[in-house]
Protein backbone atom coordinates (compact mmCIF):
# COMPACT_ATOMS: atom_id res chain seq x y z
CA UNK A 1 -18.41 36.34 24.67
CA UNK A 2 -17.61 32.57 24.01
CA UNK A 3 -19.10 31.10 20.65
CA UNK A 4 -19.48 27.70 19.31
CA UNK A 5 -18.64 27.78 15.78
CA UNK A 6 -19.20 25.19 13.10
CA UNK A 7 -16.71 25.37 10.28
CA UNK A 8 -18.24 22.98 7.60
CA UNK A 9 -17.33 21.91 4.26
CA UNK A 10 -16.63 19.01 2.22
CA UNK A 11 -13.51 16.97 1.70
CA UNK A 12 -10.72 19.27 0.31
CA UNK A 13 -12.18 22.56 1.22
CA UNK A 14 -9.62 22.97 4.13
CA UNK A 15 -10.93 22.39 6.72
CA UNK A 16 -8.28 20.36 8.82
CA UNK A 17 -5.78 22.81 7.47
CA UNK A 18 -7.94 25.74 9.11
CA UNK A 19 -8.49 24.23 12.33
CA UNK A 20 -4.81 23.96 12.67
CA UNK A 21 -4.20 27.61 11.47
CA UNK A 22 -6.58 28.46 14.22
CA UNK A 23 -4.84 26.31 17.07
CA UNK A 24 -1.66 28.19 15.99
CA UNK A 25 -2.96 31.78 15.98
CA UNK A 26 -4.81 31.38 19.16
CA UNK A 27 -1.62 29.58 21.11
CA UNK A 28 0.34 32.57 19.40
CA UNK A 29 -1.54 35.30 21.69
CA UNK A 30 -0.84 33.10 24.72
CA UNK A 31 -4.10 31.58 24.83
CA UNK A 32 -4.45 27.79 26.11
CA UNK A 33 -6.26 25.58 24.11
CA UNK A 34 -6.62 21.64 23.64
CA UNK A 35 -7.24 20.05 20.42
CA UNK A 36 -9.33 17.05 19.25
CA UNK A 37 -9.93 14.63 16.50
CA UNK A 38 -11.45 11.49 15.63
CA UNK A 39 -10.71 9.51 12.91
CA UNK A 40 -8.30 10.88 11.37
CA UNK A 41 -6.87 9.13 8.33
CA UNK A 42 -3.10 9.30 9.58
CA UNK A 43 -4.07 7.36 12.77
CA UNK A 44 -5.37 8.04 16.23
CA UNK A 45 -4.44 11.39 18.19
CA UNK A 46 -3.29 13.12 14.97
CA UNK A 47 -4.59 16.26 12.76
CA UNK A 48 -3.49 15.75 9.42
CA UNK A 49 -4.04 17.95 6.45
CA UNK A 50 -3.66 17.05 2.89
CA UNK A 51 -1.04 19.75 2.51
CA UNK A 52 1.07 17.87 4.38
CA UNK A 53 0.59 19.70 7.68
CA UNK A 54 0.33 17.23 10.85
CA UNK A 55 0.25 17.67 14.34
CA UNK A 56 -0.35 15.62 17.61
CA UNK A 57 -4.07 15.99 19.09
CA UNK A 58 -6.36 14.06 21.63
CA UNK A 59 -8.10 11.45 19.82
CA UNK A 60 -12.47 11.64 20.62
CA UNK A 61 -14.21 8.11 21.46
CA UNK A 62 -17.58 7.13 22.60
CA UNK A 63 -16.50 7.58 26.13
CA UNK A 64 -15.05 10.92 25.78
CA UNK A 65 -16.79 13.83 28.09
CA UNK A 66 -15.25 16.86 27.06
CA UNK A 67 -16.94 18.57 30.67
CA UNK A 68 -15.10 16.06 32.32
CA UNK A 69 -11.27 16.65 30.32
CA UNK A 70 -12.02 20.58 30.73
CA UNK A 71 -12.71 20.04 34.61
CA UNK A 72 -9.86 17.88 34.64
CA UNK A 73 -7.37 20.46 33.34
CA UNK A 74 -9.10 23.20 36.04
CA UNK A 75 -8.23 21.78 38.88
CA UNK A 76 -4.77 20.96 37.75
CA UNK A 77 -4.65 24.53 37.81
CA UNK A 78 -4.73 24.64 33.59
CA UNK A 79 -7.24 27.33 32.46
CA UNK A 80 -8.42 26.51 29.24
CA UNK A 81 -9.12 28.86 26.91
CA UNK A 82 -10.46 27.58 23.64
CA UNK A 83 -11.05 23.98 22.21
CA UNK A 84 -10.43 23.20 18.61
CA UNK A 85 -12.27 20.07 17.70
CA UNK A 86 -11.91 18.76 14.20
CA UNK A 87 -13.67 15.55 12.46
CA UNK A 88 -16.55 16.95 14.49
CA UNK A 89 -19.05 14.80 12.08
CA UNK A 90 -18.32 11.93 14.25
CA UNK A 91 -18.74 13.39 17.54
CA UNK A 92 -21.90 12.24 19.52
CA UNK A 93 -24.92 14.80 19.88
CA UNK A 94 -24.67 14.13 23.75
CA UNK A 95 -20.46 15.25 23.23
CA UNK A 96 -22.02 18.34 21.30
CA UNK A 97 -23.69 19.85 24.08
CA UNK A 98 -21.02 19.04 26.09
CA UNK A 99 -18.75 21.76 23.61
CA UNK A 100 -22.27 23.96 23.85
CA UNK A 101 -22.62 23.76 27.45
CA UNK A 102 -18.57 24.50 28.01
CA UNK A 103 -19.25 27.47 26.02
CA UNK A 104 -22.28 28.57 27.99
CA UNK A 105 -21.53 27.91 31.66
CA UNK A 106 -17.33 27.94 31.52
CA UNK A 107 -16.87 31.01 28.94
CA UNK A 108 -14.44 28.61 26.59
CA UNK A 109 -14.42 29.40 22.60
CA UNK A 110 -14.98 25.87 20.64
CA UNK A 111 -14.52 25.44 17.09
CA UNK A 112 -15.56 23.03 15.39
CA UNK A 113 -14.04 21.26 11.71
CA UNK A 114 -16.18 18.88 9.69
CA UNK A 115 -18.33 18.07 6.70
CA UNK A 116 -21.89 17.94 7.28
CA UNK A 117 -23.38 14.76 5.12
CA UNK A 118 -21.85 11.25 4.78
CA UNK A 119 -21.24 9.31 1.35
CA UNK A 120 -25.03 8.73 1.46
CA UNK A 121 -26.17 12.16 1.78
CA UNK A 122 -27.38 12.08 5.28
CA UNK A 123 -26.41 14.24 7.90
CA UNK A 124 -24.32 13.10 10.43
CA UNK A 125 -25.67 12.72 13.96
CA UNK A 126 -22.82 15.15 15.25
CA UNK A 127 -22.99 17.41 12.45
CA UNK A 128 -26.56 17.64 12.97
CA UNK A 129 -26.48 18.89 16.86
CA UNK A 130 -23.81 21.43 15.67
CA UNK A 131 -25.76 22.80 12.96
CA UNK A 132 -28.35 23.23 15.20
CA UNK A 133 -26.19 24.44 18.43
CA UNK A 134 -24.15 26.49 16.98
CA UNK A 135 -23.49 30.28 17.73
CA UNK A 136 -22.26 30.26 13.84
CA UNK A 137 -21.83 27.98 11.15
CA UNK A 138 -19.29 28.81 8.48
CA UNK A 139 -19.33 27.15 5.07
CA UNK A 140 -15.34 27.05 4.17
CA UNK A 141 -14.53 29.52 1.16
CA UNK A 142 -12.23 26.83 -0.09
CA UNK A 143 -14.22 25.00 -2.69
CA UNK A 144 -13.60 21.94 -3.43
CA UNK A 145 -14.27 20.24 -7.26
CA UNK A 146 -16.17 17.40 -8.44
CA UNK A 147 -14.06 16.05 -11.62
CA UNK A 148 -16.57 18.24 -14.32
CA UNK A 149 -15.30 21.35 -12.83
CA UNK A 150 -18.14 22.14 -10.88
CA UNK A 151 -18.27 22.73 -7.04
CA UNK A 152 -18.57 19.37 -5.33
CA UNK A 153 -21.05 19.10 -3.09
CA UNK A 154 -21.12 15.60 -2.22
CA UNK A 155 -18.65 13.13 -0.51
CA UNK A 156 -18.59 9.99 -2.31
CA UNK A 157 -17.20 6.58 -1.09
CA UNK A 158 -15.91 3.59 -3.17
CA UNK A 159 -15.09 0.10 -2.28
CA UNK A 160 -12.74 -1.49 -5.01
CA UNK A 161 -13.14 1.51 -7.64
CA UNK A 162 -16.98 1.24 -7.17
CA UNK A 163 -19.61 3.72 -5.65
CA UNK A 164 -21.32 2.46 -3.41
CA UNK A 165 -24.41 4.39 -1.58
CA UNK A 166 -25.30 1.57 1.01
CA UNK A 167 -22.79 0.95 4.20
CA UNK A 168 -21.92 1.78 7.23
CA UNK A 169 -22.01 5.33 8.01
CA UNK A 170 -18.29 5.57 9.64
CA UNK A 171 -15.40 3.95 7.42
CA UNK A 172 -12.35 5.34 7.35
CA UNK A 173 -10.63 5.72 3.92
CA UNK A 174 -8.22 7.42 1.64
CA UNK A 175 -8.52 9.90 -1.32
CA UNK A 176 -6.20 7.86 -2.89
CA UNK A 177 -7.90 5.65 -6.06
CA UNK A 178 -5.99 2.65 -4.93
CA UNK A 179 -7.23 1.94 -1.90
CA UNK A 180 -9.90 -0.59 -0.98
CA UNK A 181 -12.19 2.16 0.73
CA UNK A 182 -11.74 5.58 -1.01
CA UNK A 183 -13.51 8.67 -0.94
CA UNK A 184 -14.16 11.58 -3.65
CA UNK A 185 -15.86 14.58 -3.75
CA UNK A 186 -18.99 14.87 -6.01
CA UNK A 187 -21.12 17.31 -7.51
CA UNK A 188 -24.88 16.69 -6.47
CA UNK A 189 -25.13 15.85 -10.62
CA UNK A 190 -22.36 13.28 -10.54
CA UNK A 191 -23.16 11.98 -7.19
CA UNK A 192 -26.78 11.05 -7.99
CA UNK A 193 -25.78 9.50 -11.59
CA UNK A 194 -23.08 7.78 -9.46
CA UNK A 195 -20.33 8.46 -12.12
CA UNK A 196 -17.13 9.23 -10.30
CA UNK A 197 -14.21 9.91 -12.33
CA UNK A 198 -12.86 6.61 -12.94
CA UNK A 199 -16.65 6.13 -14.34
CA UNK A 200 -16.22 8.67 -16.26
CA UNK A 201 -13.52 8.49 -18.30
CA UNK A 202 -14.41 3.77 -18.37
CA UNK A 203 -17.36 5.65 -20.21
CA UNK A 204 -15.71 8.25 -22.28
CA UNK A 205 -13.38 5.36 -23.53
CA UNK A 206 -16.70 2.90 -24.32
CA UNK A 207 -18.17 5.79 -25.56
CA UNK A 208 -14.61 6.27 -28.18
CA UNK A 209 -14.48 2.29 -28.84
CA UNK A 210 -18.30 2.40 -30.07
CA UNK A 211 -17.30 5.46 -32.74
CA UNK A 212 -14.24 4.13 -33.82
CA UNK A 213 -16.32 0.79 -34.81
CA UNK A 214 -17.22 0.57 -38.60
């Protein structure tokens, strides 16, 4: 039987890495599928891992009815067998029971890619739905690391080098420290202290400068 499946997990854990693994292994046995993304930081209609792995992909917006696309591709005469759907946090709930009801009524496999909570630690609205539509919900093995060594937890944004916890919910950013909007992976410890790694070490080196004094 179909199943809607949630693959969640934070930043680094994989998870745009798996949902192209899957796309690959499923189109590998012959099986049709269409994948989808939103907001994906290498630009619109791609998948992009941060291995380096990168693919084309039909990019999500408000208007998107996944009933509709899947209906489309049916009369064409293109049975669809599976969906793979990644950056799933910023789906609508309304385009999550879309996925739910294409599993139900049409017999299609979705699976689902994203991280459940946004910089502030609330759940995103399409996240959410999922956790609460879905056949299965699979926390990624893959685990990512806050910059103690423990497993992060916690996505993290900053805005010039500084962590901020007020925003809006959607901003695409970069890993990378030098961009204006950034994003790093937390434990719950470090994300409630707000001490990112640049933090951290501006403090370890205050923290030198005050024993080296006389």
């Amino acid at each position: 039987m179909a199943e809607l499946v949630f693959f969640s997990g934070t930043m680094d854990s994989g998870k745009s890495t798996l949902a192209l693994q899957t796309d690959y292994n499923h189109a590998a046995r012959g099986h049709t599928g269409l994948v989808f993304t939103r907001n994906d930081r290498a630009g619109a209609a791609r998948i992009s891992s941060r291995l380096g792995l990168e693919t084309t992909a039909r990019e999500v917006d408000d208007d998107t009815d996944f009933w509709e696309l899947v209906a489309d591709e049916r009369l064409r005469g293109c049975l669809i067998d599976y969906l793979v759907c990644d950056e799933a946090q910023f789906y609508s709930p309304a385009q999550v029971e879309q996925l739910a009801r294409l599993v139900d009524e049409v017999e299609i496999d979705v699976f689902a890619f994203g991280i459940t909570t946004d910089f502030r630690t609330r759940l995103f609205p399409g996240s959410a739905r999922l956790l609460e539509l879905a056949d299965r919900t699979e926390i990624l093995q893959v685990q990512a690391l806050c910059w103690c060594g423990r497993r992060a937890t916690h996505q993290a944004r900053t805005v010039g080098g500084v962590m901020v916890v007020e925003g809006e919910q959607v901003v695409v950013g970069d890993t990378a420290s030098s961009a204006v909007v950034a994003y790093e992976v937390l434990c719950r410890r470090h994300h409630m202290r707000r001490m990112t790694a640049s933090a951290a070490r501006q403090y370890a080196m205050s923290d030198e400068t005050r024993l080296d004094l006389p």
